[in-house]
Structures are given as C-alpha cells and as structure tokens.
N, C-alpha and C. Protein backbone atom coordinates (compact mmCIF):
# COMPACT_ATOMS: atom_id res chain seq x y z
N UNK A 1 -22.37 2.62 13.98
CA UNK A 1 -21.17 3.04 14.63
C UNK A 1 -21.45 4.38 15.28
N UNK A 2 -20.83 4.69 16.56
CA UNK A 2 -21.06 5.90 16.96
C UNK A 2 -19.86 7.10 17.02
N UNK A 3 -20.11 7.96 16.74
CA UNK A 3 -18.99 8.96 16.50
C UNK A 3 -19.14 9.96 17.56
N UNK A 4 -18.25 10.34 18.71
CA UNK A 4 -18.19 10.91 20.07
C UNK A 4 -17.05 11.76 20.05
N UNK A 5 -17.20 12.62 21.03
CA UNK A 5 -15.92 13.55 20.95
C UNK A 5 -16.43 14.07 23.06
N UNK A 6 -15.28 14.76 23.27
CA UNK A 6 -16.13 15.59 24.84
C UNK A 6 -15.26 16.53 24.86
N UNK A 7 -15.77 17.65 25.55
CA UNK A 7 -15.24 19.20 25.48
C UNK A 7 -15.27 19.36 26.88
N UNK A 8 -14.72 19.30 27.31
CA UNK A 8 -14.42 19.77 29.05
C UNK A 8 -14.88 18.65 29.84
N UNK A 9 -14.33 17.72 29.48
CA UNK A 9 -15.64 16.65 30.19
C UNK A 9 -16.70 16.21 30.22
N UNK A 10 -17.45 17.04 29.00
CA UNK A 10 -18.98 16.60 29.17
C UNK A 10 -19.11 16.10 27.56
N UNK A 11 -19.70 14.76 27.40
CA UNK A 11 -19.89 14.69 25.93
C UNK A 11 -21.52 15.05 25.27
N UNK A 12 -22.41 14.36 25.09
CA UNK A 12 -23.70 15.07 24.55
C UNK A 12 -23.37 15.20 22.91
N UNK A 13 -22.20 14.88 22.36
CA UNK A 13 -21.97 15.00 20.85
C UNK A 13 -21.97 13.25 20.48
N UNK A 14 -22.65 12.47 20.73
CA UNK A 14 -22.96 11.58 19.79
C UNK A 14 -23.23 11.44 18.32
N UNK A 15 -22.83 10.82 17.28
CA UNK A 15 -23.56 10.83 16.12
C UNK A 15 -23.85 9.59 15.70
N UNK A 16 -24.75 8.62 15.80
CA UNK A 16 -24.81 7.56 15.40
C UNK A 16 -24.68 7.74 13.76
N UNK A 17 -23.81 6.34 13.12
CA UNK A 17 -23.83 6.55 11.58
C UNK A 17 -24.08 4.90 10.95
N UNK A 18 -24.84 4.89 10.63
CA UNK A 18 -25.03 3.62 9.31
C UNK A 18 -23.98 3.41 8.52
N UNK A 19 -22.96 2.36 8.58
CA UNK A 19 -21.73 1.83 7.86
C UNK A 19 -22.35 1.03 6.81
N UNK A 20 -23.81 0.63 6.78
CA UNK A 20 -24.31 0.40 5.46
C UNK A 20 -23.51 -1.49 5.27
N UNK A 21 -22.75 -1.65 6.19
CA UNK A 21 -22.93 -3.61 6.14
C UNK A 21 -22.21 -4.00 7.44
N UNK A 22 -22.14 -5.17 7.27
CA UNK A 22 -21.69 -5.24 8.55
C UNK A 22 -20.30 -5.65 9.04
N UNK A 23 -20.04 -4.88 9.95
CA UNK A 23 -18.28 -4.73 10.28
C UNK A 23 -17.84 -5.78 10.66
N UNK A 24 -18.53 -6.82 11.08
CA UNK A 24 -18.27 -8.14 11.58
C UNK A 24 -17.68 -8.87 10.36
N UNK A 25 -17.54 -8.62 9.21
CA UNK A 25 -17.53 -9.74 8.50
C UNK A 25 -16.63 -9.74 7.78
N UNK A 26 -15.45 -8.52 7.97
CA UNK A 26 -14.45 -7.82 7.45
C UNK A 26 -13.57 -6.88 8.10
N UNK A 27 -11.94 -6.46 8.03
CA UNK A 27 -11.83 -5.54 8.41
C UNK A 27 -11.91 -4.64 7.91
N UNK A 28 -11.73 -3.10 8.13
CA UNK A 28 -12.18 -2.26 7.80
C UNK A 28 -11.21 -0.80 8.26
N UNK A 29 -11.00 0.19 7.82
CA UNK A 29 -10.37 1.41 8.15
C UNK A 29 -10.99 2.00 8.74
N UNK A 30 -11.11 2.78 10.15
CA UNK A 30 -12.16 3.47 10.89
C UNK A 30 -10.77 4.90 10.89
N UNK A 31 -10.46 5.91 10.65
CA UNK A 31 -10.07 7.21 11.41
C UNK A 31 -10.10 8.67 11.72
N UNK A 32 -9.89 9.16 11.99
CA UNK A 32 -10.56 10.80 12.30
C UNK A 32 -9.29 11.39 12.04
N UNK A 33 -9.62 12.94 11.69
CA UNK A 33 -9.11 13.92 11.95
C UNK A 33 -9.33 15.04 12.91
N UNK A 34 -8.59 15.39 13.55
CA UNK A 34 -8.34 16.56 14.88
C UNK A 34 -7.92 17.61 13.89
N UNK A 35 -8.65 18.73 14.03
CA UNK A 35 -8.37 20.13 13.48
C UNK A 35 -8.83 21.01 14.81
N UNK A 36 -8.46 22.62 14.44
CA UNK A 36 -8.63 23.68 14.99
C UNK A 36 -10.43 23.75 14.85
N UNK A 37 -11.07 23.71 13.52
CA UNK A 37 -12.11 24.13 13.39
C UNK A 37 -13.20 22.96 13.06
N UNK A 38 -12.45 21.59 13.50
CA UNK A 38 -13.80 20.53 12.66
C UNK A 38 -12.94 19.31 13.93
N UNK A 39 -13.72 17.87 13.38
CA UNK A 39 -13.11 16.96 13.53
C UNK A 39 -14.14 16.00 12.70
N UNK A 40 -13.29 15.23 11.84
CA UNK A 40 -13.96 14.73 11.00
C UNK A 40 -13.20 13.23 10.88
N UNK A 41 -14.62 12.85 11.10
CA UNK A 41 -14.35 10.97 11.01
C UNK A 41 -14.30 10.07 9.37
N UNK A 42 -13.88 9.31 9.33
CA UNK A 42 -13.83 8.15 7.88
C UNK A 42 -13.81 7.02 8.15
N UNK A 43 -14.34 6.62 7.34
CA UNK A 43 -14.67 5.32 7.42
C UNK A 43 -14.08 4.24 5.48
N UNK A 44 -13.47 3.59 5.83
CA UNK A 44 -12.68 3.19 4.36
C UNK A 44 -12.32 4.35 3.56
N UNK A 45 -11.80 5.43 3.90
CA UNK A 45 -11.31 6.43 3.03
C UNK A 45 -12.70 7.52 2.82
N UNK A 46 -13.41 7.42 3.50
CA UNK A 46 -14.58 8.36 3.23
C UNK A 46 -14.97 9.06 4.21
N UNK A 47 -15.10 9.97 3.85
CA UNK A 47 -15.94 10.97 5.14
C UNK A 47 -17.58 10.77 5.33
N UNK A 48 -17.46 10.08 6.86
CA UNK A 48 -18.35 10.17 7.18
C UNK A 48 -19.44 10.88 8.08
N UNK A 49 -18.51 11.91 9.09
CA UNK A 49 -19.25 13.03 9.54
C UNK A 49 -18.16 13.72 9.95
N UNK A 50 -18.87 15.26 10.02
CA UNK A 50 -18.00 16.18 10.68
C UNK A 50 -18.74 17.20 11.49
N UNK A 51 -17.51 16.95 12.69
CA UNK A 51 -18.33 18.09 13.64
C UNK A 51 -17.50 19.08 13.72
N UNK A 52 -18.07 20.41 13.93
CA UNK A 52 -17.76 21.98 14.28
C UNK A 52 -18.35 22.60 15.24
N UNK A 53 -18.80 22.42 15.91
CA UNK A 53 -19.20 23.15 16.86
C UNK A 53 -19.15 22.57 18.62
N UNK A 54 -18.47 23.83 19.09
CA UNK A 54 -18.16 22.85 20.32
C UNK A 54 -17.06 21.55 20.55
N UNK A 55 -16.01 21.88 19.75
CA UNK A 55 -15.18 21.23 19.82
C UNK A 55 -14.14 21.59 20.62
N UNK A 56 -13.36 20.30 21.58
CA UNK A 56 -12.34 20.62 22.27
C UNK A 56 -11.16 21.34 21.82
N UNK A 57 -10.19 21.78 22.78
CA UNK A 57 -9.02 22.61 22.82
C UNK A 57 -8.17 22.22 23.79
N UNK A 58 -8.55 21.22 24.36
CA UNK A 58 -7.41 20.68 25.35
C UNK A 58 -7.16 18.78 25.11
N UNK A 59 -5.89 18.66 25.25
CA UNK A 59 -5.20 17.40 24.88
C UNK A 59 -6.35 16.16 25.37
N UNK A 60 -6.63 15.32 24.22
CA UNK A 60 -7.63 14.31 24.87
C UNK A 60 -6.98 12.88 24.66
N UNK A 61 -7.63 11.56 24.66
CA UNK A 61 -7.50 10.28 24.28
C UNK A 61 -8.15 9.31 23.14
N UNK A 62 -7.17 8.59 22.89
CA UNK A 62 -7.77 7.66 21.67
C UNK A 62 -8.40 6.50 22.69
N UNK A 63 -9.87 6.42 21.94
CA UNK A 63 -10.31 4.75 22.66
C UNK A 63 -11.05 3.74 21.55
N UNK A 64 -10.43 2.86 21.77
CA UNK A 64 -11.53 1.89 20.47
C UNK A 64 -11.47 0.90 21.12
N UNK A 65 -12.84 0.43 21.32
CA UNK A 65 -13.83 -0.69 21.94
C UNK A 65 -14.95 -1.31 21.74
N UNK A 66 -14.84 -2.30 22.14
CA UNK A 66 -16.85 -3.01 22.06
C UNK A 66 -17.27 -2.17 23.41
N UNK A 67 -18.45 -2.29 23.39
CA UNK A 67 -19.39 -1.60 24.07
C UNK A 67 -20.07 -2.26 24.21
N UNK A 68 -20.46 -2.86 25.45
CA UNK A 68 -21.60 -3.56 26.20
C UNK A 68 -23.40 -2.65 26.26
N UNK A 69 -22.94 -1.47 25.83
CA UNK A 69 -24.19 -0.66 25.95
C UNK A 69 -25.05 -0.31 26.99
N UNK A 70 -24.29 -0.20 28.04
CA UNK A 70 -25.27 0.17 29.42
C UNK A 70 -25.36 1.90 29.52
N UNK A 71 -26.35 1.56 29.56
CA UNK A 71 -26.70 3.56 29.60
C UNK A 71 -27.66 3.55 28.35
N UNK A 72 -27.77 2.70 27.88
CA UNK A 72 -28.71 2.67 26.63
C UNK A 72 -30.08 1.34 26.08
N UNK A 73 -29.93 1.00 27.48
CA UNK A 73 -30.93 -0.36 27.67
C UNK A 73 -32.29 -0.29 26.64
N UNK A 74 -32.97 1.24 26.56
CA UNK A 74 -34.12 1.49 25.71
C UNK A 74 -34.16 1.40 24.89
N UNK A 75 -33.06 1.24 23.44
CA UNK A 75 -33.03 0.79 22.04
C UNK A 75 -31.78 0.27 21.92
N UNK A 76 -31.10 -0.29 22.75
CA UNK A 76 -30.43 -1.36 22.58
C UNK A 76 -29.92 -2.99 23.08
N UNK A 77 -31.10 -2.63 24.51
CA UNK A 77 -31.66 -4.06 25.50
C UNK A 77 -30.58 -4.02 26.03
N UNK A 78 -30.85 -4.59 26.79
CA UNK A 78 -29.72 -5.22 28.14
C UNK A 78 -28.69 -6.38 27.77
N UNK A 79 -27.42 -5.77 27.98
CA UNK A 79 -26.55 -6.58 27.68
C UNK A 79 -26.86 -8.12 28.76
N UNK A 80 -27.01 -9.50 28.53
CA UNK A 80 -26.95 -10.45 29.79
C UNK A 80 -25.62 -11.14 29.57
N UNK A 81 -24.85 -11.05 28.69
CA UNK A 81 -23.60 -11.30 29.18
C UNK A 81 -23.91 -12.98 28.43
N UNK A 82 -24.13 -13.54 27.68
CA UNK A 82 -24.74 -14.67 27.11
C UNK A 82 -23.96 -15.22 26.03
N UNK A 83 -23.53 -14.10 25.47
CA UNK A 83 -22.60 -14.28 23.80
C UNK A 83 -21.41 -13.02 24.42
N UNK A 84 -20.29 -13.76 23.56
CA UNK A 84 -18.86 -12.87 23.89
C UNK A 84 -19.05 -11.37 23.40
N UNK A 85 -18.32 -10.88 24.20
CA UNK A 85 -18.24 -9.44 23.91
C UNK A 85 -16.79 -8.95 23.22
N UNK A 86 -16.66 -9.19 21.68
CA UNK A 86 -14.95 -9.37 21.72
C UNK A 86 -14.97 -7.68 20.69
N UNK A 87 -13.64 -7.36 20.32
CA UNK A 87 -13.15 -6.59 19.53
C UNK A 87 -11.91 -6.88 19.13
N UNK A 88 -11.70 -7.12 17.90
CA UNK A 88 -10.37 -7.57 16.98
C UNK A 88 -9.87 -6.37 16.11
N UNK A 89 -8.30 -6.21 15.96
CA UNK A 89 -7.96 -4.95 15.24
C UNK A 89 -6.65 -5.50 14.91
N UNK A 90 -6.22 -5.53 13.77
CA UNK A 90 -5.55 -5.69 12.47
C UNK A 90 -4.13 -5.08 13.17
N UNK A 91 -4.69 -3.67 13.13
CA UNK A 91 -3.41 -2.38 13.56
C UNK A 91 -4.04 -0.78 13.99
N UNK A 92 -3.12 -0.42 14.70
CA UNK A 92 -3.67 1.06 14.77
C UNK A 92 -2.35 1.91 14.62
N UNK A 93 -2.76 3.08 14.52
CA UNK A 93 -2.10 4.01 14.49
C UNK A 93 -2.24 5.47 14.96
N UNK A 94 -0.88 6.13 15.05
CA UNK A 94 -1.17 7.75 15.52
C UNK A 94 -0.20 8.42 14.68
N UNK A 95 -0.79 9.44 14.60
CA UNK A 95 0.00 10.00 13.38
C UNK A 95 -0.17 12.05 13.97
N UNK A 96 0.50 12.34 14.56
CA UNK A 96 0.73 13.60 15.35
C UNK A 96 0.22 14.47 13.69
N UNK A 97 -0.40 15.88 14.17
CA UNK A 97 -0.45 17.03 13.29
C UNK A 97 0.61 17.39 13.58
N UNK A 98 0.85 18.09 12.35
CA UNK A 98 2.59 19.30 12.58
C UNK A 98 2.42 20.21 12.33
C-alpha cells in the first residue's frame, strides 16, 4: 500500500508499506490522521506510518483508488489493460478535527 501526502503541489513523500496479506481477500479499515505536527496513517486500528516533516498547511483532498501504475512501469510493469482494474469499499467516512 502506498502512503502519499503533497505540500504545495509537489508530492515526493511516498511511503510504500507491507500490509503483511492480502487486501483482496477481505475488507479492511484503511485511515489517517491530519494534525498540525504529523499525519499518521492506520491500517485495522494500527499505526502504520507517520510523517513530520514537510507537511501541508493548506486545505487538501481525500482520494481512494486502484491505480493502474503508470509512472512506475520499472517495478511494477505495464499495466495492458487484460484483467479488471476494480476497487470495492464497504463505507467511508470524514470526520472534521475540532
């Protein structure tokens, strides 16, 4: 799974993370927290990374998607479009800081 954030427009904060099985075969809780000084992702109730440095300050967007992976052909091959490209979700949510 990859964990992304962008600060003025430019991202470069990737974190790829090992979920350790596979998401296909279950659903699962994916959500983050937005703070002043971090932003920190979970995964089933667990923290799975946190970033501090270089984090935004201006209003951004939620996105959750499959990813065809273009921009990354060198360790993750070329998508040919052969097998579906789907993403299924239970529910989401937003939940404002106060």
């Amino acid at each position: 799974m990859q964990f992304n954030y962008y600060t003025n427009g430019v991202g470069g904060h990737e974190y790829m993370y090992d979920l350790g099985f596979d998401a296909s075969e279950d659903f699962h809780t994916y959500a983050f927290e937005w703070k002043e000084d971090s932003i920190t992702w979970y995964v089933d109730g667990k923290e799975a990374y946190k970033a501090t440095e270089n984090l935004p300050v201006t209003p951004g967007k939620i996105m959750m998607n499959a990813w065809n992976g273009i921009g990354v052909d060198s360790w993750l091959k070329a998508f040919d479009g052969t097998v579906p490209l789907t993403a299924e979700y239970e529910w989401a949510r937003f939940t404002a800081a106060e």
